[in-house]
Protein backbone atom coordinates (compact mmCIF):
# COMPACT_ATOMS: atom_id res chain seq x y z
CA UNK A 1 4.36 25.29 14.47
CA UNK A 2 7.12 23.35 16.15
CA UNK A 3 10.83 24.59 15.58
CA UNK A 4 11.10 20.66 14.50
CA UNK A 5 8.58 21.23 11.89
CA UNK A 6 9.70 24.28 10.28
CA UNK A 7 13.09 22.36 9.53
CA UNK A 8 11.09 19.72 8.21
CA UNK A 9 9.66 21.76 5.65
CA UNK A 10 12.79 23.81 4.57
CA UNK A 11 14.42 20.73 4.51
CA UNK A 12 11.55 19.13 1.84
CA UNK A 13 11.36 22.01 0.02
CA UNK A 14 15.45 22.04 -0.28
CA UNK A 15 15.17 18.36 -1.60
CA UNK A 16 12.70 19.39 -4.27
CA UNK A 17 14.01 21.92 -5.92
CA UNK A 18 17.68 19.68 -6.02
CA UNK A 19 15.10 17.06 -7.53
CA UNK A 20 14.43 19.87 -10.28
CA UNK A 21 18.07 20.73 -10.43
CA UNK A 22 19.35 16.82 -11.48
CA UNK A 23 16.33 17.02 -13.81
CA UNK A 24 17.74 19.83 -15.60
CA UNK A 25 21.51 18.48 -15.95
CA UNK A 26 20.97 14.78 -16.30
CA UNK A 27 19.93 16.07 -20.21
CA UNK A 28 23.18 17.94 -19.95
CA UNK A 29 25.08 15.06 -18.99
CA UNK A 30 24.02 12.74 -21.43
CA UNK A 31 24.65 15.25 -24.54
CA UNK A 32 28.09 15.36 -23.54
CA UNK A 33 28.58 11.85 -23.67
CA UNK A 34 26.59 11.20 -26.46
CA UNK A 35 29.17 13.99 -27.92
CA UNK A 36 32.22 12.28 -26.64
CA UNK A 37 30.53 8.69 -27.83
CA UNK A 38 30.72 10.55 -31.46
CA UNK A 39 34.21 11.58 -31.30
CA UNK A 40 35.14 8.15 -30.33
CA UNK A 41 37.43 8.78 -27.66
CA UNK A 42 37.21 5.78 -25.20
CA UNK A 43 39.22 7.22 -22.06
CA UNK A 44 37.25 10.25 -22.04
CA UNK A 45 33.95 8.55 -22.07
CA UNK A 46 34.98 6.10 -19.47
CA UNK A 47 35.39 8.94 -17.46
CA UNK A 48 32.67 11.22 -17.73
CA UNK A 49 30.14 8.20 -17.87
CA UNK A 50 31.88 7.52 -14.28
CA UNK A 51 31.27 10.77 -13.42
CA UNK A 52 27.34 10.64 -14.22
CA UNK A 53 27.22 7.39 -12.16
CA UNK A 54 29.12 9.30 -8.96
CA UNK A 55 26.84 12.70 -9.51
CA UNK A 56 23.47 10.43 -10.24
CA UNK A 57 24.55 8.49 -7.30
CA UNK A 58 25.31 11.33 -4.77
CA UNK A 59 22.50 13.59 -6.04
CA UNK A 60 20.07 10.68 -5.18
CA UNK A 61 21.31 9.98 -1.97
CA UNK A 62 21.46 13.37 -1.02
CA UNK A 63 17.64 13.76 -2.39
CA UNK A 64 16.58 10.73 -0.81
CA UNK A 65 17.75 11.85 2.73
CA UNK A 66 16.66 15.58 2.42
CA UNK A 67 13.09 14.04 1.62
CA UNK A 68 12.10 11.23 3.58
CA UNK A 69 14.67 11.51 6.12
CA UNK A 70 14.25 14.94 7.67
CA UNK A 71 14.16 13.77 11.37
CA UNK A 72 17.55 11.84 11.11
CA UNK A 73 19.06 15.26 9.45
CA UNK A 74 17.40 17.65 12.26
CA UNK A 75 18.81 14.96 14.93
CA UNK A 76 22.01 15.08 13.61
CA UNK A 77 22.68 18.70 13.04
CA UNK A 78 20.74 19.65 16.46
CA UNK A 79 18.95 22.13 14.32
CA UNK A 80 15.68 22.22 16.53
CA UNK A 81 18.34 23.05 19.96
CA UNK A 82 19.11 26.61 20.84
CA UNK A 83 16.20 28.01 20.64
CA UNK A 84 14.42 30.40 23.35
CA UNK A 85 10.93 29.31 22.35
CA UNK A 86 9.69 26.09 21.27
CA UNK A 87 7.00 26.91 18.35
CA UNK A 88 7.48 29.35 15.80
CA UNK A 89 3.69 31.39 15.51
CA UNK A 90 2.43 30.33 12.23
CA UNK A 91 -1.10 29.72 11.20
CA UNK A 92 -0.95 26.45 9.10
CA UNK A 93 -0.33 22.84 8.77
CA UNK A 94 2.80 21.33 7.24
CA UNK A 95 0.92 19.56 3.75
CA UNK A 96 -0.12 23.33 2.87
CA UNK A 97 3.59 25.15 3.46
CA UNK A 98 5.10 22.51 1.02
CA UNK A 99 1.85 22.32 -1.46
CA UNK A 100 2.59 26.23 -1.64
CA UNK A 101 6.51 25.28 -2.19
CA UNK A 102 5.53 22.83 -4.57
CA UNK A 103 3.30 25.29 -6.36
CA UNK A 104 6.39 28.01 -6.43
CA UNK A 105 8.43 25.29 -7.65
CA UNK A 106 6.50 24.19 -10.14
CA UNK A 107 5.60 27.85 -11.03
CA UNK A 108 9.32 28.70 -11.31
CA UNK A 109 9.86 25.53 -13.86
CA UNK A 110 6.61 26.57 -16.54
CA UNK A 111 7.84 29.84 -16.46
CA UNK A 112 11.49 29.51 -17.15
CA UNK A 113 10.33 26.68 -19.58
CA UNK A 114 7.52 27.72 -21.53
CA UNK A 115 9.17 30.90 -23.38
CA UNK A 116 11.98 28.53 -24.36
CA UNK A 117 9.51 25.90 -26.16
CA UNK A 118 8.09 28.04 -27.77
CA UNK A 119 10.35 30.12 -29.38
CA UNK A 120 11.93 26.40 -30.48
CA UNK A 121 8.79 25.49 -32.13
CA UNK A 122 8.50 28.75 -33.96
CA UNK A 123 11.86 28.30 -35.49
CA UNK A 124 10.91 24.37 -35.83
CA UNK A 125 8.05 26.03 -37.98
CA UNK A 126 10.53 27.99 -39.42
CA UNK A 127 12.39 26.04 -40.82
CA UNK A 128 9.65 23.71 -42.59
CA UNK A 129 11.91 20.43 -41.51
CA UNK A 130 10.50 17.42 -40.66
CA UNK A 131 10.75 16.74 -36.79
CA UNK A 132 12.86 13.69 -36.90
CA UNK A 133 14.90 15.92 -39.45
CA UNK A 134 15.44 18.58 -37.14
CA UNK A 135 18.45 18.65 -35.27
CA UNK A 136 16.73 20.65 -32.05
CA UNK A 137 13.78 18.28 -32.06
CA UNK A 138 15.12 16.25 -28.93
CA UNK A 139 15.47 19.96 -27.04
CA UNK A 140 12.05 20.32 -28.16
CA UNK A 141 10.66 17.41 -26.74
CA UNK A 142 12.85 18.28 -23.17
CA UNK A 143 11.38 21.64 -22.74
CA UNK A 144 7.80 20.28 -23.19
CA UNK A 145 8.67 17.43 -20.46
CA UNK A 146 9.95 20.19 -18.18
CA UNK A 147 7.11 22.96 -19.12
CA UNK A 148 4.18 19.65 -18.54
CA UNK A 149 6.30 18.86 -15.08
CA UNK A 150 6.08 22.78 -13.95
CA UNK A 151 2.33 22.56 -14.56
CA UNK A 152 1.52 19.02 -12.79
CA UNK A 153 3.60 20.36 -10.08
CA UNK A 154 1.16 23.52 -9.99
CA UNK A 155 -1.81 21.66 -10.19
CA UNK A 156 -0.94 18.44 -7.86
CA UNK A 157 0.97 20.16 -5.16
CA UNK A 158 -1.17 19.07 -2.75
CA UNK A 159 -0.91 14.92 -3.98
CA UNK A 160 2.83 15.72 -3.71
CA UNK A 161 2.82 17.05 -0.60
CA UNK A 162 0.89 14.40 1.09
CA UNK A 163 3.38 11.56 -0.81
CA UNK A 164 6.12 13.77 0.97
CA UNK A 165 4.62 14.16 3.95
CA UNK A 166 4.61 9.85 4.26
């Protein structure tokens, strides 16, 4: 494997998991202003929805280059210069080192989600509420997005990793 191509893929896999991050604190984001929508303070929600926009914005961009435009990063931080060899001795193509990040990735997310969903549905149970009744029901509903996203992460790595790879 080509110096070149190992930045390539630590580059990827840095992009994905700051996808997963802006997927965990957009829902974070939005409660807050919801909140501050509530309290019906204008000013305030002027300026944290103009703080979404800037972080949505600059998460995106930063996302969008650290995934489909590796080279331009690797050309313009000379990361592939310096080095005494030119290939680094590893045993497999570029589609299978990010399917197995993807798979990690993915991993990570069902793990750190699944405990959390449940234990919200036991105390939705709990309870006996009605769902739309239930003031955690929206939480509910995020963790099973994220735990279902962990999971076709898992199993489709390797359908990501070749829409990465383009």
């Amino acid at each position: 494997m080509s110096i070149k191509t190992f930045w390539t893929i630590l580059i990827k896999i840095l992009g994905l998991w700051m996808l997963y991050r802006i997927l965990t604190i957009l829902p974070e984001l939005i409660s807050n202003l919801y909140f501050i929508y509530e309290n019906g303070d204008s000013k305030e929600l002027i300026v944290l929805l103009s703080s979404i926009l800037i972080a949505i914005l600059f998460f995106s961009l930063i996302i969008r280059v650290f995934l489909f435009k590796t080279v331009w990063i690797i050309e313009k931080l000379k990361l592939d210069k310096g080095f005494e060899t030119e290939t680094i001795e590893i045993q497999s193509n570029e589609n299978k080192i990010i399917a197995i990040a993807l798979i990690v990735i993915g991993g990570f997310i069902f793990i750190e989600n699944l405990p959390i969903l449940l234990k919200e549905i036991a105390v939705f149970f709990h309870d006996k509420a009605q769902f739309k009744d239930y003031p955690k029901s929206g939480w509910i509903i995020f963790y099973l997005c994220k735990a279902v996203l962990g999971y076709l992460l898992m199993t489709n790595s390797f359908r990501v990793a070749k829409f990465i790879k383009k």
